[in-house]
Protein backbone atom coordinates (compact mmCIF):
# COMPACT_ATOMS: atom_id res chain seq x y z
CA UNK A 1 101.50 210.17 -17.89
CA UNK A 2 102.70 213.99 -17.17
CA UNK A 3 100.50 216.33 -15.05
CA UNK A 4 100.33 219.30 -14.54
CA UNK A 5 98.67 221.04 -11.60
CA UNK A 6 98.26 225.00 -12.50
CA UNK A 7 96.91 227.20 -9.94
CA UNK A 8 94.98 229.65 -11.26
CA UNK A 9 96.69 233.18 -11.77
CA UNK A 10 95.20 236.35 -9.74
CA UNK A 11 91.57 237.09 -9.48
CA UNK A 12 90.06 239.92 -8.56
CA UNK A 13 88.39 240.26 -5.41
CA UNK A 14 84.18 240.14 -5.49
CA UNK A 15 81.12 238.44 -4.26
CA UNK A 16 80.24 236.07 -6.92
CA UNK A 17 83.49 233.28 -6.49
CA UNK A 18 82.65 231.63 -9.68
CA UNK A 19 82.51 234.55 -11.36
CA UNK A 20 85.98 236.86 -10.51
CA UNK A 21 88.57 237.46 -13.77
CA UNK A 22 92.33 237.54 -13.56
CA UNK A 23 93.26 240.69 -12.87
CA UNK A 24 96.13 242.82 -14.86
CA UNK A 25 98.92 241.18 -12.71
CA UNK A 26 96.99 237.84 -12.83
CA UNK A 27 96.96 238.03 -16.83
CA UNK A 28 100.70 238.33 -17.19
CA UNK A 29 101.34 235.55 -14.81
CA UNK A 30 99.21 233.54 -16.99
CA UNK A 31 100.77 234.72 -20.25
CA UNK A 32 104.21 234.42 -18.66
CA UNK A 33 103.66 230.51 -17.45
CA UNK A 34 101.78 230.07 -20.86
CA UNK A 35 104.87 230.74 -23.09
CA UNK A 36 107.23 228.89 -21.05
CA UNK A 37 104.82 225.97 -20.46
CA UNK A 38 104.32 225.95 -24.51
CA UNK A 39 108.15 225.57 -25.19
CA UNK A 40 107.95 222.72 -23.04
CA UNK A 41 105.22 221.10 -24.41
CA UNK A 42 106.25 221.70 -28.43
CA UNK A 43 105.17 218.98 -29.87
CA UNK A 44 103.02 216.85 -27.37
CA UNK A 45 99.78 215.94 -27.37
CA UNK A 46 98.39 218.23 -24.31
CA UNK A 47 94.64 217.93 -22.80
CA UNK A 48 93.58 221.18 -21.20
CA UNK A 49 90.99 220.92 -18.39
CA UNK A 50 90.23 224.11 -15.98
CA UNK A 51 87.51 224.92 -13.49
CA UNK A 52 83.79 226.62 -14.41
CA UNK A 53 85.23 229.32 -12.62
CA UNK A 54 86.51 232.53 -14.63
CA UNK A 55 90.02 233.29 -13.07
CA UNK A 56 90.49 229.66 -14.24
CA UNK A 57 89.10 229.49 -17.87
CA UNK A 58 91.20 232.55 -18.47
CA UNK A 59 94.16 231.05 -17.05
CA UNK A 60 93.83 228.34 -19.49
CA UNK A 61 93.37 230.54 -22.39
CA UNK A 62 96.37 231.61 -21.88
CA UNK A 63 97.65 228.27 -22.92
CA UNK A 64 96.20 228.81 -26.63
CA UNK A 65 95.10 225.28 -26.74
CA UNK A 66 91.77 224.55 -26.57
CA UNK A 67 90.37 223.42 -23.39
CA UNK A 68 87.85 221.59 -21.55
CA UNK A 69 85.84 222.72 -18.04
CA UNK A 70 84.66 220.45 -15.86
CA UNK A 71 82.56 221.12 -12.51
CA UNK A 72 83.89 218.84 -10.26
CA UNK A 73 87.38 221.13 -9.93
CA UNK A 74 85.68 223.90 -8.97
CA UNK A 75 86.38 225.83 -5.89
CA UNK A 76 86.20 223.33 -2.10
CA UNK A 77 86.64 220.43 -4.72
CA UNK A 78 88.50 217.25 -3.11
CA UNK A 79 91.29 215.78 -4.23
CA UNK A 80 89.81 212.75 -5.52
CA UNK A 81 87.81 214.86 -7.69
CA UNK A 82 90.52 215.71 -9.56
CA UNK A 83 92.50 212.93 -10.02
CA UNK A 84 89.01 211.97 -11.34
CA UNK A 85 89.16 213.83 -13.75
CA UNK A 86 92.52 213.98 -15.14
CA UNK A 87 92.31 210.19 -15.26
CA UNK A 88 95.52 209.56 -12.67
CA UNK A 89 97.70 207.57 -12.79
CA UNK A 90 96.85 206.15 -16.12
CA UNK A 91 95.43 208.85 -18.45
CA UNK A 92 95.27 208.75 -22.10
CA UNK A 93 98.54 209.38 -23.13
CA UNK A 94 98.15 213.11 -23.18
CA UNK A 95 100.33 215.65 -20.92
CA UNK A 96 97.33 216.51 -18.77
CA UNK A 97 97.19 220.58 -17.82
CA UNK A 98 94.91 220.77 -15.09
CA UNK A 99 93.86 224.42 -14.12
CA UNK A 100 92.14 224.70 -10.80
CA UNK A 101 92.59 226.12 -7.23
CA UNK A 102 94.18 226.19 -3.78
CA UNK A 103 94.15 224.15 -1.38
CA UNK A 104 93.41 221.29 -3.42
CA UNK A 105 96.02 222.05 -5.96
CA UNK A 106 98.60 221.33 -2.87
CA UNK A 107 97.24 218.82 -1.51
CA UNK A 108 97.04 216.78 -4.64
CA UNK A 109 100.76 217.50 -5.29
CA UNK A 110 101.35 216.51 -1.78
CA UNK A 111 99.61 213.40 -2.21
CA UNK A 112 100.93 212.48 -5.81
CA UNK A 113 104.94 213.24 -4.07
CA UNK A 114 104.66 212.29 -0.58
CA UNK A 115 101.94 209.69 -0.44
CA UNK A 116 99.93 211.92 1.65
CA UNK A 117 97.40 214.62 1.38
CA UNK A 118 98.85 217.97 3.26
CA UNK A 119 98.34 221.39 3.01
CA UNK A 120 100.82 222.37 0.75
CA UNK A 121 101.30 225.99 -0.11
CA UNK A 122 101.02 226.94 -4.08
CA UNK A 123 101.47 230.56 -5.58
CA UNK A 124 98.84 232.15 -7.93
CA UNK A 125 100.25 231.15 -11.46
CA UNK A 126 102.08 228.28 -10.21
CA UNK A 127 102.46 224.61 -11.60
CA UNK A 128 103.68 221.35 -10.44
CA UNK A 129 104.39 219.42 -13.17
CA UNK A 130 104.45 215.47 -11.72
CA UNK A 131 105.76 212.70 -14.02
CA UNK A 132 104.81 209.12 -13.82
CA UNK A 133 107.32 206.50 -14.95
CA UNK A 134 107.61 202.82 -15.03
CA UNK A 135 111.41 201.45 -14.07
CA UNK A 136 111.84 197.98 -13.90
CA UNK A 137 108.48 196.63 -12.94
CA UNK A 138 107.98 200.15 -10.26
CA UNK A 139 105.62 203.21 -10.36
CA UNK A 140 107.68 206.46 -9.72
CA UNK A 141 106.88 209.61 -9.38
CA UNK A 142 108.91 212.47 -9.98
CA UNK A 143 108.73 215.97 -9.75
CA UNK A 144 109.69 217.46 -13.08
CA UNK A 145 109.01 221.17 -12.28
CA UNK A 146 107.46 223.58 -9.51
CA UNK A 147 107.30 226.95 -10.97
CA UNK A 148 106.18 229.48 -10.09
CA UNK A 149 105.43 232.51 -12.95
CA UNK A 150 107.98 235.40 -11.04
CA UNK A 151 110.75 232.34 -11.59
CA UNK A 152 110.12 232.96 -15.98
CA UNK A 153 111.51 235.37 -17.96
């Protein structure tokens, strides 16, 4: 199974958390990790799940697949929560796209790569795209990619 942990690209600032869009910057980092994330996924069978939150539905959008929301990744989620939901380690098959939010983003990726959940730092726009392979009888996982969207273009 691949997944991919997206941070959501910048939101504006406001009151209502669940409700804040990307702003101008925020929809070219989406657009700009969108396109490259699309050449790398030509041809694979991606599932697309974001946050109920705005800044994160758009993000996905960006994608141009259709996607899913789900509750339980919205902002303060825990990390269990979304390896819930993605279906980690064993998934269906699918390249999972999971777009959600800091700190949990991090501290999934810290737990998927290091075996343990720390606070690890993850721009706006970013992904961490985590690979899990089977070698001779062993789980690995392996860090394909940790982009962030100024790295593209």
């Amino acid at each position: 199974m691949d997944l991919i942990l997206w941070r959501h690209a910048e939101a504006e600032d406001g009151h209502d958390d669940l409700a804040r869009p990307l702003t101008e910057k925020g929809r070219k980092q989406a657009a700009r990790m969108a396109r490259w994330l699309a050449g790398q996924l030509k041809g694979e069978q991606v599932r697309v799940i974001a946050s109920g939150a705005l800044r994160s539905t758009q993000t996905a959008q960006a994608l141009g697949h259709g996607f899913e929301t789900d509750l339980r990744i919205n902002p303060g989620a825990l990390t269990a929560s979304y390896l819930e939901v993605t279906g980690w380690p064993q998934g269906d098959g699918r390249v999972t796209v999971l777009v959600g939010h800091q700190p949990t983003i991090g501290r999934v990726a810290s737990l998927l790569m290091s075996g343990r959940e720390n606070e690890w730092a993850t721009r706006k726009g970013a992904i961490w795209w985590i690979q899990r392979r089977r070698r001779e009888h062993k789980v690995l996982y392996v860090l394909k990619a940790c982009i962030a969207p100024e790295q593209l273009d």
